[in-house]
C-alpha atoms as a PDB file:
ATOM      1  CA  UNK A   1     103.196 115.704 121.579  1.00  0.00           C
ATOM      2  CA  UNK A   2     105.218 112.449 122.722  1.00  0.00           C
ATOM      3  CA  UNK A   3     103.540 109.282 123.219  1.00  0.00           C
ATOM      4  CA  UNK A   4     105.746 106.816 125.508  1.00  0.00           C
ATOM      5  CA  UNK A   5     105.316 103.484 123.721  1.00  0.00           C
ATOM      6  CA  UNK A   6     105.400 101.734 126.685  1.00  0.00           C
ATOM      7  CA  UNK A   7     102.121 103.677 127.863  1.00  0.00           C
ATOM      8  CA  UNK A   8     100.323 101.967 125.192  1.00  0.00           C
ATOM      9  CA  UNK A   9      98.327  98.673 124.991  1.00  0.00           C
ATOM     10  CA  UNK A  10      98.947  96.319 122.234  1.00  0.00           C
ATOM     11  CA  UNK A  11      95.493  97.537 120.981  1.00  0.00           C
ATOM     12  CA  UNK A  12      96.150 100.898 120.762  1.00  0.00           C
ATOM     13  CA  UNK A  13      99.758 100.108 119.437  1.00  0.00           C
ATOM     14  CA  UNK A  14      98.321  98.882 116.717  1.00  0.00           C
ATOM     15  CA  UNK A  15      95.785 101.619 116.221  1.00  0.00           C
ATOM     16  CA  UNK A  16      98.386 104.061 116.114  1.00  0.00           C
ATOM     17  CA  UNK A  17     101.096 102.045 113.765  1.00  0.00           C
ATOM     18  CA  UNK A  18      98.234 101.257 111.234  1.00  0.00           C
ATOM     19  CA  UNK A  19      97.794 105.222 110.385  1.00  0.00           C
ATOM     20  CA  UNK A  20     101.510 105.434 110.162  1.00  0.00           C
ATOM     21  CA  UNK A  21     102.669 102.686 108.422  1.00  0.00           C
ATOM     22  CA  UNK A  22     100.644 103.502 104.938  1.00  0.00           C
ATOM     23  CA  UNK A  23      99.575 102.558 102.348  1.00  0.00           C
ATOM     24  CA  UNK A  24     100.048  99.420 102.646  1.00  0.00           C
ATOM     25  CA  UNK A  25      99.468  96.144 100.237  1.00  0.00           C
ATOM     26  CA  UNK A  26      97.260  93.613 100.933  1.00  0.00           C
ATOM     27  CA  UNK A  27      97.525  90.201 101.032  1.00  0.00           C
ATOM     28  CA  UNK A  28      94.309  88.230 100.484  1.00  0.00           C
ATOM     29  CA  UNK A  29      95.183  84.412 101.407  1.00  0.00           C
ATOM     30  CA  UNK A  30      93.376  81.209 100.197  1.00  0.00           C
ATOM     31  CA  UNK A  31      93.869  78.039 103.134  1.00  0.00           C
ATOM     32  CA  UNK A  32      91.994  75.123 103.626  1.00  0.00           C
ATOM     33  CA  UNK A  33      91.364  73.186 106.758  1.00  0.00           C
ATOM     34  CA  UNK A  34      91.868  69.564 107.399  1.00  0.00           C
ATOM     35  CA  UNK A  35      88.301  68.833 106.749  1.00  0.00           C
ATOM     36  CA  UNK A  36      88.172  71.110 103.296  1.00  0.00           C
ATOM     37  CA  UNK A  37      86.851  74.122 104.245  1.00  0.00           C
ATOM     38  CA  UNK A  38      88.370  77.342 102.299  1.00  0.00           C
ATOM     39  CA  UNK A  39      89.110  79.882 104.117  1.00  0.00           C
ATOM     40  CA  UNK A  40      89.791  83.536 102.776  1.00  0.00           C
ATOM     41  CA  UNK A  41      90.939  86.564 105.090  1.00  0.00           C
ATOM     42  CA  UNK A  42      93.084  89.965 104.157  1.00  0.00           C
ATOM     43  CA  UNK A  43      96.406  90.566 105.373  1.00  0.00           C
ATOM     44  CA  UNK A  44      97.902  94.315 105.626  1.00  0.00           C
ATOM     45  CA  UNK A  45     101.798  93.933 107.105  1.00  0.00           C
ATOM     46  CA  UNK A  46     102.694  92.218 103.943  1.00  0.00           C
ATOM     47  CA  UNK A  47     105.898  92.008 101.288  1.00  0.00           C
ATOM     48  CA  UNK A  48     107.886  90.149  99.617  1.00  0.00           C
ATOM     49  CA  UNK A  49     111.485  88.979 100.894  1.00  0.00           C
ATOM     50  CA  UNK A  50     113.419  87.599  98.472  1.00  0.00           C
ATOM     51  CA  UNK A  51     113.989  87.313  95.034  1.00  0.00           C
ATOM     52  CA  UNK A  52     115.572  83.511  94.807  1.00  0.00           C
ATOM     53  CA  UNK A  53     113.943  81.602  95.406  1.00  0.00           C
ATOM     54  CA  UNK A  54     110.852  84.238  95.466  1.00  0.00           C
ATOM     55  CA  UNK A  55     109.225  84.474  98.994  1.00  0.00           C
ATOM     56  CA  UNK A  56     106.358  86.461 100.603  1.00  0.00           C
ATOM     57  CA  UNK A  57     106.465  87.860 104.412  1.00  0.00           C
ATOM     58  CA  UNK A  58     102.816  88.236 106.325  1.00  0.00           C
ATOM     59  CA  UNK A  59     102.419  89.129 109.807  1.00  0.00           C
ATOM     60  CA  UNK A  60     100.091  86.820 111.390  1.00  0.00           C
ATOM     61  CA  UNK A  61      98.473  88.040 114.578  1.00  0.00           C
ATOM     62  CA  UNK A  62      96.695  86.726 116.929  1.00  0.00           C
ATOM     63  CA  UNK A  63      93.093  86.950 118.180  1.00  0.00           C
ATOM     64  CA  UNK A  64      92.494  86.695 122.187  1.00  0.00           C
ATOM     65  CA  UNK A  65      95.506  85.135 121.822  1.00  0.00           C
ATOM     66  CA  UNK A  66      95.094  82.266 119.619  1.00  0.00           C
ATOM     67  CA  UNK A  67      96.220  81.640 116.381  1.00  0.00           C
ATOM     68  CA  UNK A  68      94.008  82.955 112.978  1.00  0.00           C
ATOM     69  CA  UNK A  69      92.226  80.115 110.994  1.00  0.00           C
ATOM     70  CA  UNK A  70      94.947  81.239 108.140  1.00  0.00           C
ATOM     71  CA  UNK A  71      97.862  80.563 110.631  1.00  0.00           C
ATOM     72  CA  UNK A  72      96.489  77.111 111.914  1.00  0.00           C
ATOM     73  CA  UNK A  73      95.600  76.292 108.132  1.00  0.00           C
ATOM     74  CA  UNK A  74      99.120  76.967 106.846  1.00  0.00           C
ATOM     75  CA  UNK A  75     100.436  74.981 109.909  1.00  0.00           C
ATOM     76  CA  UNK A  76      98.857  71.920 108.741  1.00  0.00           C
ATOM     77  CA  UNK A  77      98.964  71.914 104.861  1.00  0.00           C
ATOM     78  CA  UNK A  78     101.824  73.738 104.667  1.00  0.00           C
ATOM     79  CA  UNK A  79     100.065  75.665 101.421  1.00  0.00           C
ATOM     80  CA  UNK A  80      97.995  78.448 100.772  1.00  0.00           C
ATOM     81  CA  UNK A  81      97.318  81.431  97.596  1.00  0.00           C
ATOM     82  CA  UNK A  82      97.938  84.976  97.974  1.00  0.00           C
ATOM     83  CA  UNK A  83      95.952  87.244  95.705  1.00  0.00           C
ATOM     84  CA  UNK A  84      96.524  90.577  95.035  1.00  0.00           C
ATOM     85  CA  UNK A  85      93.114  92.324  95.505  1.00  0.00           C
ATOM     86  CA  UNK A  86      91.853  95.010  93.003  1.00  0.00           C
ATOM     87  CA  UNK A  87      89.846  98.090  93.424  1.00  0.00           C
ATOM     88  CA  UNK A  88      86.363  95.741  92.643  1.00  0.00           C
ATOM     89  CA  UNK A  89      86.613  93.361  95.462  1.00  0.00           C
ATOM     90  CA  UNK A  90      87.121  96.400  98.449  1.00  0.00           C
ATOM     91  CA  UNK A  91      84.117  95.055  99.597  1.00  0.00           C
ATOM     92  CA  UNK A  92      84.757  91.792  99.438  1.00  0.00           C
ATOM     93  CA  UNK A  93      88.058  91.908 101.284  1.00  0.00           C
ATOM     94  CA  UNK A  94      86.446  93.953 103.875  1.00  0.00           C
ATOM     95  CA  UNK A  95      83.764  91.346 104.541  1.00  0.00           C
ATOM     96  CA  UNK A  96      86.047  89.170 104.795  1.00  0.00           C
ATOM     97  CA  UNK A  97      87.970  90.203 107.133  1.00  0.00           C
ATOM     98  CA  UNK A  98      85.479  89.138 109.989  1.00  0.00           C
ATOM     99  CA  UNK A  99      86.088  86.522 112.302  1.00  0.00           C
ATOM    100  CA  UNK A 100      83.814  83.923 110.830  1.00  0.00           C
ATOM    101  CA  UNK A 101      83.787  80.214 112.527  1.00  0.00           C
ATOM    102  CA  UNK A 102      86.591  78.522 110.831  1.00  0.00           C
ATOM    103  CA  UNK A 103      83.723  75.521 109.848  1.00  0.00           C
ATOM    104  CA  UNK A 104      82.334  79.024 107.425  1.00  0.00           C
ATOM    105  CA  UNK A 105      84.012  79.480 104.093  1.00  0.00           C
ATOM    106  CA  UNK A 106      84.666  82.815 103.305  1.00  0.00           C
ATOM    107  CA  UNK A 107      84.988  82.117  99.879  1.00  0.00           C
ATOM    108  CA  UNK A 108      80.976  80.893  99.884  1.00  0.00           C
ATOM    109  CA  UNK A 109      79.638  83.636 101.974  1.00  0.00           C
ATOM    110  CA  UNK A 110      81.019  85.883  99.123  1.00  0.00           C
ATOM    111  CA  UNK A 111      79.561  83.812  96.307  1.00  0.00           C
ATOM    112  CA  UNK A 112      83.643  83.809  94.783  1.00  0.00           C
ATOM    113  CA  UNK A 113      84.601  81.196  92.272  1.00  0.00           C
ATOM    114  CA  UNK A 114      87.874  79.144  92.696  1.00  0.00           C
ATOM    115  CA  UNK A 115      89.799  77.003  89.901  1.00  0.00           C
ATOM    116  CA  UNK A 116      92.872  74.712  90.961  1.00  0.00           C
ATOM    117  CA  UNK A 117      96.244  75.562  91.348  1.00  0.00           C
ATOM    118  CA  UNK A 118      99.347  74.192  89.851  1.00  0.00           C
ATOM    119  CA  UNK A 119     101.509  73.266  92.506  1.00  0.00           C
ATOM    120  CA  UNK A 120      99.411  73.134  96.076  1.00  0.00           C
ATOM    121  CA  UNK A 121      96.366  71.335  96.844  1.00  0.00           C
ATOM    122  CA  UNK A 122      94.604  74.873  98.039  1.00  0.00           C
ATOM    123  CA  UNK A 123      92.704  76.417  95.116  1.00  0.00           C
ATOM    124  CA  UNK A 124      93.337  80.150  94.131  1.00  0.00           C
ATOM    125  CA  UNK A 125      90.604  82.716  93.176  1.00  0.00           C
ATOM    126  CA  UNK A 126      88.782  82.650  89.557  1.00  0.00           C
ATOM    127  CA  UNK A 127      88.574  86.254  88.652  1.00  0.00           C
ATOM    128  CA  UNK A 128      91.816  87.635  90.377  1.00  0.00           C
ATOM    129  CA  UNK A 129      93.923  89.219  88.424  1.00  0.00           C
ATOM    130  CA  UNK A 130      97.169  87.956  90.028  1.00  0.00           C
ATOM    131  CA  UNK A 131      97.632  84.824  92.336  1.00  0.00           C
ATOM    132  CA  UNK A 132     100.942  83.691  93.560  1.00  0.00           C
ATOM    133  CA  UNK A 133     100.998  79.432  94.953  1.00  0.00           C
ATOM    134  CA  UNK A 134     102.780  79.343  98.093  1.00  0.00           C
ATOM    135  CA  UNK A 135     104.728  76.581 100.210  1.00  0.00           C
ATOM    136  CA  UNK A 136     105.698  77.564 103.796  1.00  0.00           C
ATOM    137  CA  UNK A 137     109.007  78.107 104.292  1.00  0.00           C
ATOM    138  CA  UNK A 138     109.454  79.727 108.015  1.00  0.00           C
ATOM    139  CA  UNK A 139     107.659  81.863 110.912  1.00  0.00           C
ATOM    140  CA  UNK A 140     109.504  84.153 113.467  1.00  0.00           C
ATOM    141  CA  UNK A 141     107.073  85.316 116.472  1.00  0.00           C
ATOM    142  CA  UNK A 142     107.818  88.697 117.896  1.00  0.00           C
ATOM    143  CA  UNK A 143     106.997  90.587 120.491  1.00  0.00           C
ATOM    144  CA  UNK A 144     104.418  89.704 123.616  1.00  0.00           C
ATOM    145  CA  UNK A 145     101.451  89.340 121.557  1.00  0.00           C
ATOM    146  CA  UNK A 146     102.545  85.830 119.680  1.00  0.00           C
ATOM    147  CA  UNK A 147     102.325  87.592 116.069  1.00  0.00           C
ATOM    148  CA  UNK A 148     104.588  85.637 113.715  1.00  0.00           C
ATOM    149  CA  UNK A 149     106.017  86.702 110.194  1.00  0.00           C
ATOM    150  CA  UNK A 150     105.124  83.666 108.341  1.00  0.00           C
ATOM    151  CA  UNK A 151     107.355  83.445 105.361  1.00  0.00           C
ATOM    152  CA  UNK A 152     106.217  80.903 102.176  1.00  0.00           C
ATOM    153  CA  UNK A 153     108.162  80.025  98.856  1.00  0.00           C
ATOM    154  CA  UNK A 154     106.084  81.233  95.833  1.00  0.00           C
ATOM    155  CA  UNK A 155     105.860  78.300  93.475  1.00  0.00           C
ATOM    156  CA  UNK A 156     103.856  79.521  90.777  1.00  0.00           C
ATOM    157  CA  UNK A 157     102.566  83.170  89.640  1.00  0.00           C
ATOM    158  CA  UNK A 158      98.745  83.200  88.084  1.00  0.00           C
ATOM    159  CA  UNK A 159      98.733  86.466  86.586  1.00  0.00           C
ATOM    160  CA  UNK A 160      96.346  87.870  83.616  1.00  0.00           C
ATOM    161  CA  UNK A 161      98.070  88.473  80.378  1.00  0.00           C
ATOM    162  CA  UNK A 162      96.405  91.835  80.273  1.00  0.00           C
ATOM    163  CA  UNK A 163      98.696  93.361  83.465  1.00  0.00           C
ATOM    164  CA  UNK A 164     101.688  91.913  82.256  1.00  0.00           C
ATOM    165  CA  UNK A 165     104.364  93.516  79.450  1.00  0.00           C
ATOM    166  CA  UNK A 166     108.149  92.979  79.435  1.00  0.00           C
ATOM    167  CA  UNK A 167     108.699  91.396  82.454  1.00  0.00           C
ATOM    168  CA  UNK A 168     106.416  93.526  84.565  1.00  0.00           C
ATOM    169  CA  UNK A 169     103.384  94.275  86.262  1.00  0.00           C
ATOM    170  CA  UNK A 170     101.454  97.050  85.183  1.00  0.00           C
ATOM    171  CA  UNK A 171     100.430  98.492  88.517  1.00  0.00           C
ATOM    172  CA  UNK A 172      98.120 100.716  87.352  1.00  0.00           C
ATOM    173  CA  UNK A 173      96.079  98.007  85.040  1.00  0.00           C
ATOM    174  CA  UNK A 174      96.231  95.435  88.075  1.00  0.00           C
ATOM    175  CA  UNK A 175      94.626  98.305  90.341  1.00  0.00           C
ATOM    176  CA  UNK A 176      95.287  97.245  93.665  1.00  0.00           C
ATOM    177  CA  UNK A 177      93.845  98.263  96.804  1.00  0.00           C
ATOM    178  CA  UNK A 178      95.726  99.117 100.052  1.00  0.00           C
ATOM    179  CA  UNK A 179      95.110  99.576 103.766  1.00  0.00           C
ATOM    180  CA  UNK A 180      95.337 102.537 105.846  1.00  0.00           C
ATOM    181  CA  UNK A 181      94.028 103.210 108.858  1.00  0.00           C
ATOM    182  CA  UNK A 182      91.010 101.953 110.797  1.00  0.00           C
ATOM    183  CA  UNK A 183      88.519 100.395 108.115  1.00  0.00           C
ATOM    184  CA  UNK A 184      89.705 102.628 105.407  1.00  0.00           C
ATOM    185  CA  UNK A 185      91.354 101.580 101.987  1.00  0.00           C
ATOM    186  CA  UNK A 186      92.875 103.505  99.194  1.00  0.00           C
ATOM    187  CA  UNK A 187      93.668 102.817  95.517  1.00  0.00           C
ATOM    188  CA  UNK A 188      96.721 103.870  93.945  1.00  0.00           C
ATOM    189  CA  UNK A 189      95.414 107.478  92.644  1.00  0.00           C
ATOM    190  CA  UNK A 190      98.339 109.565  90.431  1.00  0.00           C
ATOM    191  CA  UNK A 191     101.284 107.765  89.794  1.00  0.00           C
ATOM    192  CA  UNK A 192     104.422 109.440  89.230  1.00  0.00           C
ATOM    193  CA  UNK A 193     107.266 108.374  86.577  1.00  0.00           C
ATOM    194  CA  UNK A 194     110.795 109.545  87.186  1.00  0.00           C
ATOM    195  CA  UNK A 195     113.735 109.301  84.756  1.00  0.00           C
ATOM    196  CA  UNK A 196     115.854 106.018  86.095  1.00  0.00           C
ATOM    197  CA  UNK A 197     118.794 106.771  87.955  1.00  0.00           C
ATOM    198  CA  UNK A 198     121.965 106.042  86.581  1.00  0.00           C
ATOM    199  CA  UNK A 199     124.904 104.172  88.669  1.00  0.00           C
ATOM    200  CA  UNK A 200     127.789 106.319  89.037  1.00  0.00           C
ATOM    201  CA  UNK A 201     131.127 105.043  87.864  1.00  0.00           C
ATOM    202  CA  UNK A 202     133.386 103.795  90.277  1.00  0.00           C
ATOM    203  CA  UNK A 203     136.080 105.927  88.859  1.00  0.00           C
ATOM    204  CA  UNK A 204     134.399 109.499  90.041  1.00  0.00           C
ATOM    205  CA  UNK A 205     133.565 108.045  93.639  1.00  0.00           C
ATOM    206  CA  UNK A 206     135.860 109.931  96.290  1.00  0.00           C
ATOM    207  CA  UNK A 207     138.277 107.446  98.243  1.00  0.00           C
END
């Protein structure tokens, strides 16, 4: 089978590069509007693009053409919280993942608690188990549909002391859920560990 890609409608693009592209993470981002209203809604094309100063990449896409609540609530505060989402909240992130009026707050229709944040004036999730404070930094649009990789600055991670050793994350104690395709998500199920690989001298690399 070939599928031309220009045969394809941005609809069922996207229908088709949401089973390939898997799993992948998702970001759950805290905004608030001009007039206070949290809003809450789950990102899937997410990662992280640099180390210094650390930075997170969404892509933002648009709905009938306009701009997401999240988009137009980053555009004016400049701020917003991305939470990694465990296994418990699947529902949660689902739900919220409707188009709800941007005057509704997600965050009260789900009965979630929120506590301050350090750094921006948008609040982050109580019972998360890792919360990253974000400043905008950038947004790229591609393509004809007006979906933009919105890039922020994390200024502050919120993460539990019981998911964090040495350094790291443990993956498998923070439990995170992913998205594959259609209204499907997956944890992270049997996790392999491989011996670290080794750098090879310079000395034994052929010219």
């Amino acid at each position: 089978m070939i599928i031309e890609a220009t045969s394809l409608s941005p609809e069922e693009t996207y229908r088709l590069l949401s089973g390939v592209v898997v799993p992948r993470p998702i970001a759950w981002v805290l905004t608030r509007t001009g007039d206070g209203v949290d809003n809450l809604a789950p990102f899937s094309c997410f990662t992280f693009v640099s180390n210094k100063p650390p930075m997170l990449g969404i892509n933002m896409g648009r709905k009938k053409g306009a701009r997401k609540d999240s988009r137009s609530n980053i555009d004016v505060s400049g701020e917003y919280v991305v939470h990694i989402p465990t296994a418990r909240f699947t529902d949660a992130v689902h739900t919220s993942a409707k188009e709800f009026p941007a005057e509704v707050s997600e965050v009260k229709v789900l009965g979630l608690e929120t506590v301050a944040s350090a750094h921006v004036s948008v609040p982050r999730l109580r019972n998360l188990p890792l919360a990253m404070e974000c400043r905008f930094h950038s947004a790229v649009a591609y393509g004809d549909t007006g979906a933009e990789f919105v890039v922020g600055e994390v200024l502050a991670f919120h993460v539990d002391d019981r998911i964090y050793a040495d350094g790291k994350i443990d993956t498998a104690l923070l439990d995170p859920i992913a998205r594959i395709g259609g209204p499907k998500y997956s944890t992270l199920g049997e996790i392999t560990t491989l011996t670290a690989i080794e750098q090879t001298p310079k000395s034994v690399i052929p010219s």
